[in-house]
C-alpha atoms as a PDB file:
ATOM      1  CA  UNK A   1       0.000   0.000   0.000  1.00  0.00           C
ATOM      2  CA  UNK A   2       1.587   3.476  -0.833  1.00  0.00           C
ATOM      3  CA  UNK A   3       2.261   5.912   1.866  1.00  0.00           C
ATOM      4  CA  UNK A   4       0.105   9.443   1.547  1.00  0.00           C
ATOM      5  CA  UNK A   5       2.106  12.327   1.784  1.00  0.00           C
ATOM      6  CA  UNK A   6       0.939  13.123   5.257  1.00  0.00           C
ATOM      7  CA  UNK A   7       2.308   9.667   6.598  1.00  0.00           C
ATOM      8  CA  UNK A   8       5.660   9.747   4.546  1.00  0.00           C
ATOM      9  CA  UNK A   9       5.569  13.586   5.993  1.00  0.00           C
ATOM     10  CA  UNK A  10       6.108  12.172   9.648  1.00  0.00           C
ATOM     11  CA  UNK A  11       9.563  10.744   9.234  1.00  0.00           C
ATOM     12  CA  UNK A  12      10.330  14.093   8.311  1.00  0.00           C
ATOM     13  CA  UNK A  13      12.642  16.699  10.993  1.00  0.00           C
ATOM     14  CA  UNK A  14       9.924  19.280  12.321  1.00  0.00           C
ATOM     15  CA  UNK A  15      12.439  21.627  10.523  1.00  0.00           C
ATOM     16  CA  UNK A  16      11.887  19.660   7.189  1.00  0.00           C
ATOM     17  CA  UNK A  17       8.453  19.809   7.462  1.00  0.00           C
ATOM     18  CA  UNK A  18       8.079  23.197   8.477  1.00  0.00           C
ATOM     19  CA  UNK A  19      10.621  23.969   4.724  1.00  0.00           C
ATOM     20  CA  UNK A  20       7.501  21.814   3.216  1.00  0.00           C
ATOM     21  CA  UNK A  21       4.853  24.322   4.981  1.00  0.00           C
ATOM     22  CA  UNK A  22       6.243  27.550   4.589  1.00  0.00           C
ATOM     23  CA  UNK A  23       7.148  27.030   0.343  1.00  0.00           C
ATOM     24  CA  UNK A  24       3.694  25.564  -0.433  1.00  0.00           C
ATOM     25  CA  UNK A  25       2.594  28.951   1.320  1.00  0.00           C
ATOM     26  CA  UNK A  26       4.633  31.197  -0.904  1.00  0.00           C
ATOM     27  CA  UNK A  27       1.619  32.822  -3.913  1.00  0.00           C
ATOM     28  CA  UNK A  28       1.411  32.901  -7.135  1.00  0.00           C
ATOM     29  CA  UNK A  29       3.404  35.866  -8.311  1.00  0.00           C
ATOM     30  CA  UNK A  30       5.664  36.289  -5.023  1.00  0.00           C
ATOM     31  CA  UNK A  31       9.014  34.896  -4.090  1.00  0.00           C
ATOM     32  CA  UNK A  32      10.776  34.379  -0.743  1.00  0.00           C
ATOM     33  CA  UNK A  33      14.461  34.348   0.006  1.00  0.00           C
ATOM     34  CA  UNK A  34      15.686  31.057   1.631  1.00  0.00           C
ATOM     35  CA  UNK A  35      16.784  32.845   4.675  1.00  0.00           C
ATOM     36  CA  UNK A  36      13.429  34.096   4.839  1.00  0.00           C
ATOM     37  CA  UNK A  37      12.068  30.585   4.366  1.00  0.00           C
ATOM     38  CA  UNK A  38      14.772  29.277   7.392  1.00  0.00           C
ATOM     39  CA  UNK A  39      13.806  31.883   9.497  1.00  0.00           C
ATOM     40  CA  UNK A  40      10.316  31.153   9.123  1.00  0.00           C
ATOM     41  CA  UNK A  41      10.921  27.213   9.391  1.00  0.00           C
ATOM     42  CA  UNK A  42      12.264  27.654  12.828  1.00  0.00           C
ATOM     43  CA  UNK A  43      16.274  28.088  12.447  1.00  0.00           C
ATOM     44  CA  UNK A  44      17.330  31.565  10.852  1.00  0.00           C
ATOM     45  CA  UNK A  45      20.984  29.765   9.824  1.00  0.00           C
ATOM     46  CA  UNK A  46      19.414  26.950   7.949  1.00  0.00           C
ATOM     47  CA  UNK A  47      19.400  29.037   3.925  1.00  0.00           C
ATOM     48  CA  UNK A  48      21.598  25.852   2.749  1.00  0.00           C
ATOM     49  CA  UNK A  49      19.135  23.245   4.613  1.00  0.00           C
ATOM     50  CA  UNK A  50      16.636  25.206   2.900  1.00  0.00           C
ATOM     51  CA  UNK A  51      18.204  24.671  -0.520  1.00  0.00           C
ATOM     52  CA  UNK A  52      18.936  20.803   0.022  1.00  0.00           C
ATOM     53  CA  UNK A  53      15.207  20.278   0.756  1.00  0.00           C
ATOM     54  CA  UNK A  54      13.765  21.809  -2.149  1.00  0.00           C
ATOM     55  CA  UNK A  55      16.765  19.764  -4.158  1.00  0.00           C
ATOM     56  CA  UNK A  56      15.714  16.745  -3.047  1.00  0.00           C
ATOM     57  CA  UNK A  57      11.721  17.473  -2.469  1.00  0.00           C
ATOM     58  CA  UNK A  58      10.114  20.083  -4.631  1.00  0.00           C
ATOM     59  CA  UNK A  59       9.283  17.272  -7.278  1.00  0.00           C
ATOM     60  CA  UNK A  60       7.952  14.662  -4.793  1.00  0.00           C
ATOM     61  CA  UNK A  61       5.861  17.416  -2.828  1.00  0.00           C
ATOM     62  CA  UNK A  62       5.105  19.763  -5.490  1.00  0.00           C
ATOM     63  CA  UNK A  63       6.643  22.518  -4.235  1.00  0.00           C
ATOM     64  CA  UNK A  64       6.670  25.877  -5.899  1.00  0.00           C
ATOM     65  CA  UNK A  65      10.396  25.961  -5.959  1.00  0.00           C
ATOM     66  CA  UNK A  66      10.938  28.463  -8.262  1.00  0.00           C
ATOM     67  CA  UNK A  67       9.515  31.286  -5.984  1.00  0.00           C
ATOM     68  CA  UNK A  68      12.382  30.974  -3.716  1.00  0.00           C
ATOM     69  CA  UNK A  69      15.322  33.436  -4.511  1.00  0.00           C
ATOM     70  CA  UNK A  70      18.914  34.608  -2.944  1.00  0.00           C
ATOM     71  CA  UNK A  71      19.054  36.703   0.054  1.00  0.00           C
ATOM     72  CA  UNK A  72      21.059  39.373  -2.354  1.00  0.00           C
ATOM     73  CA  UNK A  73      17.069  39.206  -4.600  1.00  0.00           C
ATOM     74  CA  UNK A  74      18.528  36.676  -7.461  1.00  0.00           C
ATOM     75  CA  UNK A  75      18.379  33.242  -8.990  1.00  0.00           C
ATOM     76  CA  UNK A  76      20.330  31.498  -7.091  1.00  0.00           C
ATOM     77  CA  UNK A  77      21.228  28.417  -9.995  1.00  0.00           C
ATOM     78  CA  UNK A  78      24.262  29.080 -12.549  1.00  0.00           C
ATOM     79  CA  UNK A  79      23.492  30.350 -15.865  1.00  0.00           C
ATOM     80  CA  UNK A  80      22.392  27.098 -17.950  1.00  0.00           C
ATOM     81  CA  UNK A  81      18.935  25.231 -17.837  1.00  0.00           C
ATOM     82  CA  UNK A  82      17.822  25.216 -14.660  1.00  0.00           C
ATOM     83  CA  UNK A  83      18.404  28.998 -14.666  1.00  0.00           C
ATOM     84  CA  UNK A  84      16.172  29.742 -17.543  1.00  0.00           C
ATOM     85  CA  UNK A  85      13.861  27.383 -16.178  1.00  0.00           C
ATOM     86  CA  UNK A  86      13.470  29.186 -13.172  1.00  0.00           C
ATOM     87  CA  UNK A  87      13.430  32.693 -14.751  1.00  0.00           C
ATOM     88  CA  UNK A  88      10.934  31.407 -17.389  1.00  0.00           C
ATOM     89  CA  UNK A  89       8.312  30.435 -14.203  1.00  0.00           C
ATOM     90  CA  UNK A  90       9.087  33.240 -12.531  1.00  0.00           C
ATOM     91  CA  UNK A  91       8.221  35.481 -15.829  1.00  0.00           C
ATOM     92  CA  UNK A  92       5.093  33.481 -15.968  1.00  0.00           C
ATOM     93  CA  UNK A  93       3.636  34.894 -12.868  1.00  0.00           C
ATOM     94  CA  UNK A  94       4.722  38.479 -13.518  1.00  0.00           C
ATOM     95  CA  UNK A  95       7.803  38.299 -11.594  1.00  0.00           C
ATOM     96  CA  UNK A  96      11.110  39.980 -13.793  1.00  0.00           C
ATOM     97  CA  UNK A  97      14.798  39.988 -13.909  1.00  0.00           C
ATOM     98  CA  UNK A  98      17.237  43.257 -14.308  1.00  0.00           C
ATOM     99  CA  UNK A  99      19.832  43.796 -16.299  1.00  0.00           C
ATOM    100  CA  UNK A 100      21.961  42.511 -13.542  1.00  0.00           C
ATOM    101  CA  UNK A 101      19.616  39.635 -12.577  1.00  0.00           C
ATOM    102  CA  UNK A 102      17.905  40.926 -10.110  1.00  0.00           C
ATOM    103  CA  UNK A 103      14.242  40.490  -9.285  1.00  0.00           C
ATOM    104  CA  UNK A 104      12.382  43.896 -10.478  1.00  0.00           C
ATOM    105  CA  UNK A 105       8.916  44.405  -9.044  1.00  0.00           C
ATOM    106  CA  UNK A 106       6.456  46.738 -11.327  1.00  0.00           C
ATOM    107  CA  UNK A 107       5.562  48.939  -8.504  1.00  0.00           C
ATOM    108  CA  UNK A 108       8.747  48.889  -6.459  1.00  0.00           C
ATOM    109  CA  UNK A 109       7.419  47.246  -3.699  1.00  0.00           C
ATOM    110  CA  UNK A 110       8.856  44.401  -2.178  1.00  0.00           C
ATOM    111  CA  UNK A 111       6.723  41.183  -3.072  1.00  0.00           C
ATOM    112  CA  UNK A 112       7.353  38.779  -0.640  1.00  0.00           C
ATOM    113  CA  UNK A 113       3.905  37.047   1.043  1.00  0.00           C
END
């Protein structure tokens, strides 16, 4: 019998789970930094945790990994696919790059949830 979500959820670190919570939060159209997302999880120093979990989960869990961003407001993949991937779903929802990479938000305002 395959395991629901829920119950493979409960092996999970409280930390882990609260990554899982706070990502499937994020809207449509807004992005978070993964310090943000760490901070919110429960430990402010866990950015690279952060990173691992949406590695190794965002396709299992269906997380909206693309709506998390650098602390400095960037994609944090090198240039290449994964990159334009995540730019392209970003553009998707109204969400931009600068010149310099950098998230732009049409009316300046800073568009985290």
């Amino acid at each position: 019998m395959k395991k629901s979500h829920s119950q493979e959820r409960n092996g999970l670190s409280v930390f882990t789970r609260n990554v899982l919570d706070v990502v499937s939060s994020i809207p449509w159209g807004h992005v978070m930094s993964y310090s943000d997302v760490a901070t919110l999880a429960g430990n402010p120093r866990g950015a690279r945790q952060v990173s691992r979990i949406l590695h190794s989960m965002s396709r299992k869990y269906g997380l909206p990994w693309h709506r998390v961003i650098s602390a400095q407001g960037k994609i944090s993949l090198p240039p290449g696919r994964g990159y334009e991937r995540q730019k392209a779903m970003l553009e998707s929802e109204g969400i931009y790059m600068s010149s310099t990479g950098k998230i732009v938000l049409e009316d300046g305002a800073d568009n985290r949830p």
